[in-house]
N, C-alpha and C. Protein backbone atom coordinates (compact mmCIF):
# COMPACT_ATOMS: atom_id res chain seq x y z
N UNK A 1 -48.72 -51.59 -46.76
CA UNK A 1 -47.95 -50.92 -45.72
C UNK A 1 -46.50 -51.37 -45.74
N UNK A 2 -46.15 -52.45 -46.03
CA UNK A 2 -44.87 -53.28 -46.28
C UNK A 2 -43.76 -52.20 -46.90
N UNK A 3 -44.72 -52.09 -48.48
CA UNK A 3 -44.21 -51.52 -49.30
C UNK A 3 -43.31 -50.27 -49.18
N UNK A 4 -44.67 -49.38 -48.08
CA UNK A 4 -44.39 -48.05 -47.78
C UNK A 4 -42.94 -47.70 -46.39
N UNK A 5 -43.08 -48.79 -45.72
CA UNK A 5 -42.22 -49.03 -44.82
C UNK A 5 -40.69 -49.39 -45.26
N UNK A 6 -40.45 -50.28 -46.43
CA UNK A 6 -39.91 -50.72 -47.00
C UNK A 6 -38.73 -49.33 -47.36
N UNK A 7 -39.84 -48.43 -48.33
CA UNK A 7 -39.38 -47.06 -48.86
C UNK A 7 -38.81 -46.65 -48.06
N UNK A 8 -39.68 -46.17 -46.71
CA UNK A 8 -38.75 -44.99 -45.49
C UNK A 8 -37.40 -45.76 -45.22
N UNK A 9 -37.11 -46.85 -45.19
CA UNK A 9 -36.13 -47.57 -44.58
C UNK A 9 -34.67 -47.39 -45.70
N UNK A 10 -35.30 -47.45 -46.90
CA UNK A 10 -34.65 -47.14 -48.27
C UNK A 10 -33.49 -45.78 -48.18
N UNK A 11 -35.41 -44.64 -47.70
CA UNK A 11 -34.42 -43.63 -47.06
C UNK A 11 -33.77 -43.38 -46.22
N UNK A 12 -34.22 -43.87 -44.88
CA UNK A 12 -33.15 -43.41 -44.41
C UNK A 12 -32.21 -44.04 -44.77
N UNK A 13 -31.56 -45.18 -45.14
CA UNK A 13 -30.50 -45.85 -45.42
C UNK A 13 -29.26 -44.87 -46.23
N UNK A 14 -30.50 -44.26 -47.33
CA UNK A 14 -29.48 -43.38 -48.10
C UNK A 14 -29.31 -41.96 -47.26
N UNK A 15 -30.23 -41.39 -46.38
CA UNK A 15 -29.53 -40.40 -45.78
C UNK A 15 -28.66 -40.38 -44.95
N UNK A 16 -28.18 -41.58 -44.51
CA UNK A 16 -27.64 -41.72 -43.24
C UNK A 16 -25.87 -42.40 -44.11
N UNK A 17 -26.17 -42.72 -44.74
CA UNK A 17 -25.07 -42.64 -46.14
C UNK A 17 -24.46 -41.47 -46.66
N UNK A 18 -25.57 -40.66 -47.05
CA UNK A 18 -25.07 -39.28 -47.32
C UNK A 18 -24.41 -38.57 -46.09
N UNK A 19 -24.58 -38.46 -45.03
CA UNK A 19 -24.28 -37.59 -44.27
C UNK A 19 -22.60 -38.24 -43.73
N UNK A 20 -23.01 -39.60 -43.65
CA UNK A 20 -21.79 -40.42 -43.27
C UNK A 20 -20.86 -40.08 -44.29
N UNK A 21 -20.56 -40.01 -45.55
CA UNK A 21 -19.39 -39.49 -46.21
C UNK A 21 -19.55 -38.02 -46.45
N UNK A 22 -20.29 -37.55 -46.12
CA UNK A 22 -19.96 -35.92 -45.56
C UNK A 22 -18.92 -35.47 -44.61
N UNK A 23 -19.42 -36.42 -43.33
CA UNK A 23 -18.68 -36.52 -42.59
C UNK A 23 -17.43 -36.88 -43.02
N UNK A 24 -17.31 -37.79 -43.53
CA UNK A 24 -15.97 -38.41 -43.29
C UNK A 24 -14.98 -37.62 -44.39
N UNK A 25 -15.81 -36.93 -45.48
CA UNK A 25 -14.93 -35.91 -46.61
C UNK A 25 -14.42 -34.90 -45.68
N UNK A 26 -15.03 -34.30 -44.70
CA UNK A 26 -14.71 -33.16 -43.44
C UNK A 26 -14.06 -33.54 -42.96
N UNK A 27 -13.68 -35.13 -42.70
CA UNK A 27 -12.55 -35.48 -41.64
C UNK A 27 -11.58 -35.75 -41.79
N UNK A 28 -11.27 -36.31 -43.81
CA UNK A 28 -10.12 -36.59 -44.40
C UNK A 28 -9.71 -34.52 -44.42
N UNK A 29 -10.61 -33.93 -44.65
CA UNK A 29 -10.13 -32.63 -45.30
C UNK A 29 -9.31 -32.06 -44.14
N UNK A 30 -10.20 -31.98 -42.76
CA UNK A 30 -9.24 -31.55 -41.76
C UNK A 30 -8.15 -32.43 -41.54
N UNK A 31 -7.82 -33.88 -41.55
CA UNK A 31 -6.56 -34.29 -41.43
C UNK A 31 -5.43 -33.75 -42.53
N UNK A 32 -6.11 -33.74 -43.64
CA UNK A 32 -4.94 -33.27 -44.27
C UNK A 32 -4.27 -31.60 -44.35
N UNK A 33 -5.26 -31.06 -43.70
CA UNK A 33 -4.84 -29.62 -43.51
C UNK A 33 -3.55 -29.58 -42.32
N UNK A 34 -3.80 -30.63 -40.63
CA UNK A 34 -3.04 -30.96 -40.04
C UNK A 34 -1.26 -31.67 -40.59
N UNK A 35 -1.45 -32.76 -41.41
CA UNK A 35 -0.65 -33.14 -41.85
C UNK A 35 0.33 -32.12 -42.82
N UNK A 36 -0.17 -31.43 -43.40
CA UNK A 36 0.12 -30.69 -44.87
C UNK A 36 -0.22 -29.00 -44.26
N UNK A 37 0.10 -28.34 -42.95
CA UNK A 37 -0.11 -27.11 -43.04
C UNK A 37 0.04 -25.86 -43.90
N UNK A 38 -0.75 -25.11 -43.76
CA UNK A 38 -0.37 -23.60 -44.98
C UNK A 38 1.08 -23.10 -44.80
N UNK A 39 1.81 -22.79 -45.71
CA UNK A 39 3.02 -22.10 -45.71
C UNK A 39 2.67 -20.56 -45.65
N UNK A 40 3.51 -20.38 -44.59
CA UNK A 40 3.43 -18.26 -44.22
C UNK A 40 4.35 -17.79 -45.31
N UNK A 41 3.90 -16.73 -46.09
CA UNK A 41 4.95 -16.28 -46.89
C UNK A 41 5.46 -14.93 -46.07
């Protein structure tokens, strides 16, 4: 049971990783859209 417990913990570790630089790629992307707005032609 160790083993198996061990695993889930593995995962979530890595999903909660994944989502965390998801996040944070979404949050650099919107800052830099703020910083750096579209030019109107």
């Amino acid at each position: 049971m160790n083993e198996i417990q061990l695993g889930l913990l593995l995962m979530a570790y890595g999903l909660v990783g994944t989502f965390v630089a998801l996040a944070l790629f979404f949050l650099i992307i919107k800052l830099l859209g703020k910083i750096f707005p579209e030019k109107n032609k």
